[in-house]
N, C-alpha and C. Protein backbone atom coordinates (compact mmCIF):
# COMPACT_ATOMS: atom_id res chain seq x y z
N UNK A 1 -68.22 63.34 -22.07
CA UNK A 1 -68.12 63.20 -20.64
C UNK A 1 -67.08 62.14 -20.33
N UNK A 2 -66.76 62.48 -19.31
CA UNK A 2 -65.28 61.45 -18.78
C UNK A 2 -66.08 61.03 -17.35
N UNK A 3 -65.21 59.80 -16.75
CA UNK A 3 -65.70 59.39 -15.59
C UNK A 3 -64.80 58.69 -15.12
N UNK A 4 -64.19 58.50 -14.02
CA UNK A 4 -63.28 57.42 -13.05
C UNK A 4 -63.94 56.89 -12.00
N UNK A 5 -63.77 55.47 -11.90
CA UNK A 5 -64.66 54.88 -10.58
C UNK A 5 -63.91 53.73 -10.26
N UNK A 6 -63.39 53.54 -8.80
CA UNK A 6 -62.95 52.35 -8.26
C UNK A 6 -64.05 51.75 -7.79
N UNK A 7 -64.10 50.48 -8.46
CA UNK A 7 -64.85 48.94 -8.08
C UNK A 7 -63.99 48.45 -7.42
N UNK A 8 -64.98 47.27 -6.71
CA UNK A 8 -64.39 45.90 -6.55
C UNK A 8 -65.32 44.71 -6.56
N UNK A 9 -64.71 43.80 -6.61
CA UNK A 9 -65.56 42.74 -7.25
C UNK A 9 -66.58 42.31 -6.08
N UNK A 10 -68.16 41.42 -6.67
CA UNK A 10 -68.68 41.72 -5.44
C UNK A 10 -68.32 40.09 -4.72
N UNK A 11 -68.98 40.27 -3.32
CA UNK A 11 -68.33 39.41 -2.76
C UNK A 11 -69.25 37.91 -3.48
N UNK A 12 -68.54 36.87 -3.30
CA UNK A 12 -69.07 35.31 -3.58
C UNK A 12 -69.49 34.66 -2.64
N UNK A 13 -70.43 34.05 -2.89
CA UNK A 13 -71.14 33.26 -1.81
C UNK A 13 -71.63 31.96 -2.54
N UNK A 14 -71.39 30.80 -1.41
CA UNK A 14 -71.60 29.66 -2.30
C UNK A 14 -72.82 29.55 -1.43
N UNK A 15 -74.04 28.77 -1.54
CA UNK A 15 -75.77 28.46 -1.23
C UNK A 15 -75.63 27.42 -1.56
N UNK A 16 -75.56 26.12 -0.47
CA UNK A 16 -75.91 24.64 -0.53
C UNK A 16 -77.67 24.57 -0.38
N UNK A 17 -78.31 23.71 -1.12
CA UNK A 17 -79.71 23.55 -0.72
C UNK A 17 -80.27 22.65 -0.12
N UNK A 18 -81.72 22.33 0.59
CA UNK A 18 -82.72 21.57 0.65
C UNK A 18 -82.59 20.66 -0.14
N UNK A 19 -83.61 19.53 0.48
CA UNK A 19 -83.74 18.23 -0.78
C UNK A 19 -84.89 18.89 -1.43
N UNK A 20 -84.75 18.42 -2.70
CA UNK A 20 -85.82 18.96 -3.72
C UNK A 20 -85.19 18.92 -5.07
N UNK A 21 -84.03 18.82 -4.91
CA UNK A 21 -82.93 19.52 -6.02
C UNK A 21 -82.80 18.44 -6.60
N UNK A 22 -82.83 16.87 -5.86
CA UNK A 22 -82.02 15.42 -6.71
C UNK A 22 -82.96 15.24 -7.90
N UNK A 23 -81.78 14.81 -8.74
CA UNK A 23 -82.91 14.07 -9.67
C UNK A 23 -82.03 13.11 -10.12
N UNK A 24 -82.29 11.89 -10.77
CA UNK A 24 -81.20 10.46 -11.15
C UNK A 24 -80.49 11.11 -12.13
N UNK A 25 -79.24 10.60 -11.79
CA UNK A 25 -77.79 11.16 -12.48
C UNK A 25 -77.56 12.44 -11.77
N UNK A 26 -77.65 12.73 -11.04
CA UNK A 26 -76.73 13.55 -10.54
C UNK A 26 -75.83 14.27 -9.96
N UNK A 27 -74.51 14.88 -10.68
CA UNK A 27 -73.21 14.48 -10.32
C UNK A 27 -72.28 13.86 -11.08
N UNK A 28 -73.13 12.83 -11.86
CA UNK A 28 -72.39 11.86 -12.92
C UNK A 28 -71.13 12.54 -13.96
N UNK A 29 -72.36 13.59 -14.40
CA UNK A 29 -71.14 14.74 -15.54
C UNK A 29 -69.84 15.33 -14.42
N UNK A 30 -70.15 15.71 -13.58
CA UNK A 30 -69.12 15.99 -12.85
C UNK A 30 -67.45 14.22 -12.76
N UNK A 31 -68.43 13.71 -12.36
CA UNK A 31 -68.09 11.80 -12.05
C UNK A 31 -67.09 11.57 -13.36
N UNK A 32 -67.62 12.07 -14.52
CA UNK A 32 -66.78 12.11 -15.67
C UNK A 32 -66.11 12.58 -16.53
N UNK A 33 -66.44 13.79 -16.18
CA UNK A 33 -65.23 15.10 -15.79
C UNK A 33 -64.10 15.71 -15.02
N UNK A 34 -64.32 15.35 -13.92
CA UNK A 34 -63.38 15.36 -13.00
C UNK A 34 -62.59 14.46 -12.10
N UNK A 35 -61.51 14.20 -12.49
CA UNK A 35 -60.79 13.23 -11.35
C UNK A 35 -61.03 13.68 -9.69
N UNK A 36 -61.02 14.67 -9.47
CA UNK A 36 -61.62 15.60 -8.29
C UNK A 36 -63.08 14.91 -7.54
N UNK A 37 -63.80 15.45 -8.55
CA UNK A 37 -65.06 14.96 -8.60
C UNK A 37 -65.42 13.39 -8.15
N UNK A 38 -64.77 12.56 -9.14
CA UNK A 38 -65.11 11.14 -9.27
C UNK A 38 -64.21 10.52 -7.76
N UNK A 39 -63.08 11.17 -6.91
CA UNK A 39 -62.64 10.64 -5.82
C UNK A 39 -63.35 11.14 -5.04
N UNK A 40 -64.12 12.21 -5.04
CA UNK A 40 -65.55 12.17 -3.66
C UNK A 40 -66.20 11.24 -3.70
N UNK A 41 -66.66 11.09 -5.27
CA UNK A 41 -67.92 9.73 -5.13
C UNK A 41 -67.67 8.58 -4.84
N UNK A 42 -66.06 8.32 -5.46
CA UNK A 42 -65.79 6.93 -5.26
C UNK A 42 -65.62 6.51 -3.30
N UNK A 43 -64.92 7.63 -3.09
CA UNK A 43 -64.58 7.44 -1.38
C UNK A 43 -66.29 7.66 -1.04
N UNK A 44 -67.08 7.63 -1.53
CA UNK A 44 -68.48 8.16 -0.99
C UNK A 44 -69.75 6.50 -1.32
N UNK A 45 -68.69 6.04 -2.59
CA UNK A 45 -69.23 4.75 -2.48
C UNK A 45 -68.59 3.75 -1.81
N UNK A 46 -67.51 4.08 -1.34
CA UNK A 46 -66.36 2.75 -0.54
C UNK A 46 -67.36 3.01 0.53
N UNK A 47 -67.67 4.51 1.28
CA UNK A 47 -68.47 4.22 2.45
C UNK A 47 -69.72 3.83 2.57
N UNK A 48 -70.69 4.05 1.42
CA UNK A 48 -72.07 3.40 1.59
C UNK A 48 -71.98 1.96 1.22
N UNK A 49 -71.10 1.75 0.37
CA UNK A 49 -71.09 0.23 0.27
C UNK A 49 -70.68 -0.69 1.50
N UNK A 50 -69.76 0.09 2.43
CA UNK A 50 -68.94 -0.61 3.38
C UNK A 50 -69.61 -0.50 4.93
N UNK A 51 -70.06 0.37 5.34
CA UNK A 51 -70.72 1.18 6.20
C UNK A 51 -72.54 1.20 6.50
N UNK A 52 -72.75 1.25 5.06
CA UNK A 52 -74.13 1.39 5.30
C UNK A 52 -74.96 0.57 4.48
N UNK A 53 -74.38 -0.40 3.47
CA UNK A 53 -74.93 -1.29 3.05
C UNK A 53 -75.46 -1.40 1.76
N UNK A 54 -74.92 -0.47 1.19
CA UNK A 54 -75.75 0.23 -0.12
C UNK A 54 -74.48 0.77 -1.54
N UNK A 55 -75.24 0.42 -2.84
CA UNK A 55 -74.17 1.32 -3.53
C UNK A 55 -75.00 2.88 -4.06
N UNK A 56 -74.25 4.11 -3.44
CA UNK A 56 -74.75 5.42 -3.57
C UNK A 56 -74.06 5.69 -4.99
N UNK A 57 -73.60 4.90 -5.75
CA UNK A 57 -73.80 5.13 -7.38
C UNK A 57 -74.91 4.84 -8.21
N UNK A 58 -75.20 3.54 -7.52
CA UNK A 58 -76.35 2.87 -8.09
C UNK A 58 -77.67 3.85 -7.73
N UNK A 59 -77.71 3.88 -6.65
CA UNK A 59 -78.63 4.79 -6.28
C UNK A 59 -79.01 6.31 -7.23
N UNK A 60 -77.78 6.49 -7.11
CA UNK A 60 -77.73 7.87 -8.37
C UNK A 60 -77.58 7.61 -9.61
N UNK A 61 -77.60 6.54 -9.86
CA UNK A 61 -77.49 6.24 -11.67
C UNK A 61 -78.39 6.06 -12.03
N UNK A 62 -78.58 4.55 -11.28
CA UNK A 62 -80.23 4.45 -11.66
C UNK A 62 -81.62 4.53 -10.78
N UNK A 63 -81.56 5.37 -9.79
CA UNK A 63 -82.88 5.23 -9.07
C UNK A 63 -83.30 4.20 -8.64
N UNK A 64 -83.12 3.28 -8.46
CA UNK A 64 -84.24 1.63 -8.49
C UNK A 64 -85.59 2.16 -7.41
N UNK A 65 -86.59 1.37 -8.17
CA UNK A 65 -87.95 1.88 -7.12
C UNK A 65 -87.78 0.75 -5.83
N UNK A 66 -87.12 0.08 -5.50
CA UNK A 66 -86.82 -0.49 -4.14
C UNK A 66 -85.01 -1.40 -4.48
N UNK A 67 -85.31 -0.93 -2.60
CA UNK A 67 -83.54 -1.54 -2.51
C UNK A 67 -83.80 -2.02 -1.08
N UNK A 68 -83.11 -3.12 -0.95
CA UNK A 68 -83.19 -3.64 0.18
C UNK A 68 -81.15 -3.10 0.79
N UNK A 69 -81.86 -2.76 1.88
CA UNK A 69 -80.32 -2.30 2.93
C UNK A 69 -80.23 -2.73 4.25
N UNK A 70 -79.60 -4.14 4.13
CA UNK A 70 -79.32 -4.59 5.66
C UNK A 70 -80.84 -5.32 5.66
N UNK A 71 -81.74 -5.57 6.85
CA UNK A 71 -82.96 -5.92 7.16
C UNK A 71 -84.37 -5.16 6.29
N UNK A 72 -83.58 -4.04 6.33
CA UNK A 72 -85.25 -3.10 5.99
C UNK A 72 -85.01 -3.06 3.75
N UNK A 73 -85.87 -3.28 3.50
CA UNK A 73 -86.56 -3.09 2.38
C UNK A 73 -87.33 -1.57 1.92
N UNK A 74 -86.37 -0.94 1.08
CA UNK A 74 -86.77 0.92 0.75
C UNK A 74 -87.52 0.88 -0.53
N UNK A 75 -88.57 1.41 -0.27
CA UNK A 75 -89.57 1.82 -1.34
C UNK A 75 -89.95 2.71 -1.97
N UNK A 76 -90.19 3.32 -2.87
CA UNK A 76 -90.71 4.76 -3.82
C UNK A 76 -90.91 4.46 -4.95
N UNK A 77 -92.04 4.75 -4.52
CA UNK A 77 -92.60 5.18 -6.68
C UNK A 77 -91.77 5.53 -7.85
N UNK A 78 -91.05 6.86 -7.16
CA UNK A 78 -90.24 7.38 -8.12
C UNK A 78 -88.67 7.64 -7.93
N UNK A 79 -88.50 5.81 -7.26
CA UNK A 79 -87.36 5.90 -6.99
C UNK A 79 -86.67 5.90 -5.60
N UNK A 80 -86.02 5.37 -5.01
CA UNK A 80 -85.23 5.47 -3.71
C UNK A 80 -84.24 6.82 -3.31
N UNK A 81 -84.30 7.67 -4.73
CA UNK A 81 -83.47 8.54 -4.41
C UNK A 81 -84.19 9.97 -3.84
N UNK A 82 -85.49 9.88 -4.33
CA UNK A 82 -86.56 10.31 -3.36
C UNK A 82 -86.90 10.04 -1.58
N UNK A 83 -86.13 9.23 -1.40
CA UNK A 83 -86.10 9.08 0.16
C UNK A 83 -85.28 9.46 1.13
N UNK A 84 -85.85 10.35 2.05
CA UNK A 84 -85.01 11.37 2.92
C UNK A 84 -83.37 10.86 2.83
N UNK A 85 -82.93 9.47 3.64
CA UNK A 85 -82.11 9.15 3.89
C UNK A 85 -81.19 8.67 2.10
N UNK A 86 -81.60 8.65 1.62
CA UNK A 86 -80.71 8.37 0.45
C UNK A 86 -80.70 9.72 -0.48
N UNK A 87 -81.64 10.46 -0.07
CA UNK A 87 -81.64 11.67 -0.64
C UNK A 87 -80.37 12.99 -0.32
N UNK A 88 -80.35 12.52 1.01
CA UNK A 88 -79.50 13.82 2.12
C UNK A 88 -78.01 12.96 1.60
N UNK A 89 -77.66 11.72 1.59
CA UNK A 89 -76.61 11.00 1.26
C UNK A 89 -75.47 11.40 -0.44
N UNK A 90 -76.45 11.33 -1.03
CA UNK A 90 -76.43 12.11 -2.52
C UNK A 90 -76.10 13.54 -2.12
N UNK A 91 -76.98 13.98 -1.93
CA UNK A 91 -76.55 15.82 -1.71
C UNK A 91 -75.22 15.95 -0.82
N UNK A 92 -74.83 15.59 0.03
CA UNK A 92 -73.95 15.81 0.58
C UNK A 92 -72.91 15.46 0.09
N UNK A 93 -72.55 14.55 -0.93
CA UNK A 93 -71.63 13.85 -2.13
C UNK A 93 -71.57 14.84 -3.01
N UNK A 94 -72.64 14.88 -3.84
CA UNK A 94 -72.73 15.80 -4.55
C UNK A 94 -71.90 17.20 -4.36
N UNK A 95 -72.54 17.95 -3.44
CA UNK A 95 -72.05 19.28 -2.49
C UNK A 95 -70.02 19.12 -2.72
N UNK A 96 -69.84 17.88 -1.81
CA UNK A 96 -68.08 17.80 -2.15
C UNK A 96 -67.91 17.38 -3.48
N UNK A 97 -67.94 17.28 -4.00
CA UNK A 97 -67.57 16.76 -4.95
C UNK A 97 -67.70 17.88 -6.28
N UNK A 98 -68.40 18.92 -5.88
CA UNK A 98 -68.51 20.29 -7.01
C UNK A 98 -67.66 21.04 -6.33
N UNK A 99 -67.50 20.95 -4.89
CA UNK A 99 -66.14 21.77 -4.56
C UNK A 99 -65.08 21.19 -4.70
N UNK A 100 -64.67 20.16 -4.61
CA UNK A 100 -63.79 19.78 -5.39
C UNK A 100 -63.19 19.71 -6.57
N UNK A 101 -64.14 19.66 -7.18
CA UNK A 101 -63.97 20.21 -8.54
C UNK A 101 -63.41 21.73 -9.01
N UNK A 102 -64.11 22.30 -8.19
CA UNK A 102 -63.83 23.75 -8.11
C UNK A 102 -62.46 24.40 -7.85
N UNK A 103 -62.25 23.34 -6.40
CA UNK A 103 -60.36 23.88 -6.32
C UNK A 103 -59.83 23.68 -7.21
N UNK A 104 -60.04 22.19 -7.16
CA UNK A 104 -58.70 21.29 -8.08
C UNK A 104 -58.72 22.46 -9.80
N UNK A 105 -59.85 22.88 -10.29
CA UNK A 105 -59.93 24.06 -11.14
C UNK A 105 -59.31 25.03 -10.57
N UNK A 106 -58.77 25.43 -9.82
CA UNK A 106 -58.19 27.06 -9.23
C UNK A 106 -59.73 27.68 -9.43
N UNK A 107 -60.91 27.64 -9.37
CA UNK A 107 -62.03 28.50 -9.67
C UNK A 107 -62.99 28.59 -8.60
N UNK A 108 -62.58 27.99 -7.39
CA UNK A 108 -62.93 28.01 -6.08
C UNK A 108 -62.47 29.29 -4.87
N UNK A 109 -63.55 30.15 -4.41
CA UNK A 109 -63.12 31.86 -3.57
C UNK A 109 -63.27 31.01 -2.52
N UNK A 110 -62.14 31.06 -1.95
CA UNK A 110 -61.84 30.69 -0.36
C UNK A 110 -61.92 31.37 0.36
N UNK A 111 -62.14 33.02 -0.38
CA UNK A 111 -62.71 34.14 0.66
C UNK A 111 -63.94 34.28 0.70
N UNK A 112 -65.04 33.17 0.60
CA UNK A 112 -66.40 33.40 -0.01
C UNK A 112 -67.23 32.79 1.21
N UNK A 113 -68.44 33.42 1.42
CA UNK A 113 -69.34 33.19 2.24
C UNK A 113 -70.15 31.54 1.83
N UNK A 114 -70.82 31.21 3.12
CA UNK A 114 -71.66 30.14 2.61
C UNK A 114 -72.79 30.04 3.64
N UNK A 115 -73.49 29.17 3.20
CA UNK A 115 -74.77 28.99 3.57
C UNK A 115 -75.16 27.95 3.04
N UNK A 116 -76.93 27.39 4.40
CA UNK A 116 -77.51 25.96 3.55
C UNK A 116 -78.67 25.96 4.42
N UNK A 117 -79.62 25.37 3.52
CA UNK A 117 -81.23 25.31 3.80
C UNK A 117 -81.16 23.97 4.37
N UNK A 118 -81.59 23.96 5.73
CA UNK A 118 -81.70 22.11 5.90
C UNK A 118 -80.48 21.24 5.63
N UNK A 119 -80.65 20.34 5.06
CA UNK A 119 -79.48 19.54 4.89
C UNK A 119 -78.23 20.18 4.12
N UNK A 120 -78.66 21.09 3.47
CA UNK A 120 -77.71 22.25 2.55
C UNK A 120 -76.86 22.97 3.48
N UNK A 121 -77.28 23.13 4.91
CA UNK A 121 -76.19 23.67 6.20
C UNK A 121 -75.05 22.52 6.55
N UNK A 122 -75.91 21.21 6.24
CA UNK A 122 -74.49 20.29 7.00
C UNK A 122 -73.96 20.27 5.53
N UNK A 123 -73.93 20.41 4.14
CA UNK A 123 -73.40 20.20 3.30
C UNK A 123 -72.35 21.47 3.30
N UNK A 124 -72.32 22.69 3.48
CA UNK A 124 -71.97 23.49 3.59
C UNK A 124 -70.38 23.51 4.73
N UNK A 125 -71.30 23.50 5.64
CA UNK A 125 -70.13 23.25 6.65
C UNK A 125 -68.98 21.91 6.78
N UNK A 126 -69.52 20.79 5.61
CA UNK A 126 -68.82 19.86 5.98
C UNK A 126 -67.96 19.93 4.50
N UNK A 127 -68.57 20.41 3.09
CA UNK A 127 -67.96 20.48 2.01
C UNK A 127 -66.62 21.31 1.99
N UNK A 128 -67.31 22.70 2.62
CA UNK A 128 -66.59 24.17 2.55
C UNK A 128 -66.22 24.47 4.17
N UNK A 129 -66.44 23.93 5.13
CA UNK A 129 -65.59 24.47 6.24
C UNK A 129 -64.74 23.33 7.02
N UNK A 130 -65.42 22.22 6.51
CA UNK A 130 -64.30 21.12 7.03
C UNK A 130 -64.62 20.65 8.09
N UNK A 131 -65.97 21.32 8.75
CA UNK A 131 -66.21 20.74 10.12
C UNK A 131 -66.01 19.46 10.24
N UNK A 132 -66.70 18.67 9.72
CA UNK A 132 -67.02 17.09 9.79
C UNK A 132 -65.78 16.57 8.55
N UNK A 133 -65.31 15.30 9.42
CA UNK A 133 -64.47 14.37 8.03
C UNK A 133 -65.92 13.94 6.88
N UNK A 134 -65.24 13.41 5.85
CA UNK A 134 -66.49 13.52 4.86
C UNK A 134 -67.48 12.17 5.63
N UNK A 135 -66.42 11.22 5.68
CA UNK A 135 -67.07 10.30 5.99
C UNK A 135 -68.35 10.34 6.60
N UNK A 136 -68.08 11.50 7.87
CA UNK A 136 -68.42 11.02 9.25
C UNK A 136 -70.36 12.31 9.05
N UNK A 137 -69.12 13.05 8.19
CA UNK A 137 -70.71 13.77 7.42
C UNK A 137 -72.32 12.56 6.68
N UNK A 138 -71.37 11.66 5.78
CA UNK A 138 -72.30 10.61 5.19
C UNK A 138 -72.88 10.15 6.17
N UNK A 139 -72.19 9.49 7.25
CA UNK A 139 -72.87 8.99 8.18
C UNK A 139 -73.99 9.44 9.37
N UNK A 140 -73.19 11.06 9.12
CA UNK A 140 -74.74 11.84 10.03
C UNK A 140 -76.13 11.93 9.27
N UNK A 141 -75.54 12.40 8.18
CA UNK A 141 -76.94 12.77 7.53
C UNK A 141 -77.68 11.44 6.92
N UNK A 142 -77.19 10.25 6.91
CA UNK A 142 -77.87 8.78 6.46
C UNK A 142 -78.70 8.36 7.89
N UNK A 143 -78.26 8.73 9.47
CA UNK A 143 -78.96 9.18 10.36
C UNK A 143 -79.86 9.57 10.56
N UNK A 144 -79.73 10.80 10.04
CA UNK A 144 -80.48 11.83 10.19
C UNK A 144 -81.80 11.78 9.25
N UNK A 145 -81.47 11.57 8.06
CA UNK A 145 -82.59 11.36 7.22
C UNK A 145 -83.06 10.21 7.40
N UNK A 146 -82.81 9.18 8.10
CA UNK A 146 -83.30 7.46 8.27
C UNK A 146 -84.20 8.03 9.43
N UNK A 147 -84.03 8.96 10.42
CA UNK A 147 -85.41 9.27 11.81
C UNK A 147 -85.95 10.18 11.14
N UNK A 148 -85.95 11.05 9.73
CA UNK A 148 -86.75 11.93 9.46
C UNK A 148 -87.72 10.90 8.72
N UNK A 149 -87.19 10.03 7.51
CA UNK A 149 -88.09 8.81 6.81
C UNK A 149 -89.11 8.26 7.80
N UNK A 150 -88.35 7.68 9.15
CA UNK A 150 -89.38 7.06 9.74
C UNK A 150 -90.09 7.47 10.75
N UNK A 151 -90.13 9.17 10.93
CA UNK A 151 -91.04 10.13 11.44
C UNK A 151 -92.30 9.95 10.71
N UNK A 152 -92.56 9.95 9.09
CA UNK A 152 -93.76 9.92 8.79
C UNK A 152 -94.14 8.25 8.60
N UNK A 153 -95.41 8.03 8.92
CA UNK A 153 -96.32 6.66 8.20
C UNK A 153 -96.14 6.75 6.78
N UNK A 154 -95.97 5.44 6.27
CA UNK A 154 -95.96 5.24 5.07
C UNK A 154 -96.96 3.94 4.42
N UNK A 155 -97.16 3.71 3.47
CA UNK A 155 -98.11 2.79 3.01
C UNK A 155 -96.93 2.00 1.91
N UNK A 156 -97.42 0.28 1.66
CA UNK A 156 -96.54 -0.40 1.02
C UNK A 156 -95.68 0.03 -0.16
N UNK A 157 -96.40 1.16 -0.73
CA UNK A 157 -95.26 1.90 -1.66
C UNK A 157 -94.71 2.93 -1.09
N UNK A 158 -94.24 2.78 -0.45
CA UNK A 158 -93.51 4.07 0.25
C UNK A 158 -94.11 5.46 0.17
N UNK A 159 -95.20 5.65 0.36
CA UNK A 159 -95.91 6.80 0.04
C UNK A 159 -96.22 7.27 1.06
N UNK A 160 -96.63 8.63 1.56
CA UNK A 160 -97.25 8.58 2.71
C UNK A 160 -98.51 9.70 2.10
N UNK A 161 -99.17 10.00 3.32
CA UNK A 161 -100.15 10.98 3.18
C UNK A 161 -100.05 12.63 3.50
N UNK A 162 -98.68 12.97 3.92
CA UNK A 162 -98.24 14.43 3.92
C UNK A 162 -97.74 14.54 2.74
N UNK A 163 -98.12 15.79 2.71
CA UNK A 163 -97.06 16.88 1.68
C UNK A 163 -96.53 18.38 2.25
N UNK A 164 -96.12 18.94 1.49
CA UNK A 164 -95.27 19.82 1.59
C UNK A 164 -96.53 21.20 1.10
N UNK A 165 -96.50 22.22 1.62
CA UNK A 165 -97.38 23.48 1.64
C UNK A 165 -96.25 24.41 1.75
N UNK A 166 -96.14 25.18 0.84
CA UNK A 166 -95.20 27.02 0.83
C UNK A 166 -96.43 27.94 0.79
N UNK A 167 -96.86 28.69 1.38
CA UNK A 167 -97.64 29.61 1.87
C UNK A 167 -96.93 30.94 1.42
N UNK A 168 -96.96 32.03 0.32
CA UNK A 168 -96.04 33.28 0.43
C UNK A 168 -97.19 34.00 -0.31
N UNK A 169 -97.76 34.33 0.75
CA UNK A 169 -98.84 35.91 1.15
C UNK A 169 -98.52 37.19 0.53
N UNK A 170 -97.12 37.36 -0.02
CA UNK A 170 -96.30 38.71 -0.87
C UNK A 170 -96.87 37.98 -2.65
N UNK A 171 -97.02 36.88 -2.83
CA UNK A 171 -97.15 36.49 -3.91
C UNK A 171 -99.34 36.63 -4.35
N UNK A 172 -99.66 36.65 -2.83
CA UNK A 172 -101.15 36.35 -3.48
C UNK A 172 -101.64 37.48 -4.32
């Protein structure tokens, strides 16, 4: 049997995510792999260091279970990088900094769709569409996650008493 068939390739789509994804170090391999890479983070630590009071390397290297920033004192069990606002700060670094990588590789589809869950939408639009200068991205979402942090009560270890429930009724 013989056969002829025109394909084409299927389309690409890049999917920024939700917090859930951090874990300490990450990004770093990128950080030391890529000159690309390592000028997001570094312009990403000129601004948390300069701007917001903090080093977002340190934060991602080593987790520390408290950091003091400016007046307020940040707490977690398992780390500060667990906390909304230092969490969304990272991801959004992160996010540029793999597209960056990606051009500066020629291995980046500029004809490619995107998308983002939660903070994975402003990463999206600010990595891959340019909406926001990067900066001005760090600075929304360090915002943004600083009134989501102090939406819930917390107890002296930074803990609180909510959690998180996924409910999927197709699975019971």
């Amino acid at each position: 049997a013989r056969a002829f068939a025109d394909v084409s390739a299927l389309r690409t789509a890049y999917v920024f995510p939700g917090q859930g994804i951090q874990w300490k170090g990450m990004g770093m391999d990128g950080y030391e792999r890529s000159m690309a890479a390592r000028d997001v983070w570094d312009r990403a630590e000129a601004f948390t260091r300069g701007t917001l009071g903090f080093s977002l390397l340190d934060v991602v290297s080593n987790n520390p279970t408290r950091l003091r920033v400016g007046d307020e004192v940040h707490v977690h069990p398992e780390g500060v990088l667990n906390l909304t606002q230092f969490t969304q700060v990272a991801m959004a670094t992160f996010a540029a900094a793999q597209v960056a990588e990606l051009r500066a590789e020629g291995a980046f589809d500029e004809t490619a769709v995107l998308a983002g869950h939660s903070i994975g939408e402003y990463n999206a639009l600010a990595a891959i569409g340019g909406v926001l200068r990067f900066e001005a991205t760090l600075g929304l979402v360090w915002a943004r996650g600083t009134a989501m942090h102090h939406l819930v009560p917390r107890d002296d270890k930074g803990e609180s008493k909510f959690r998180l429930g996924v409910i999927r009724p197709h699975l019971a």
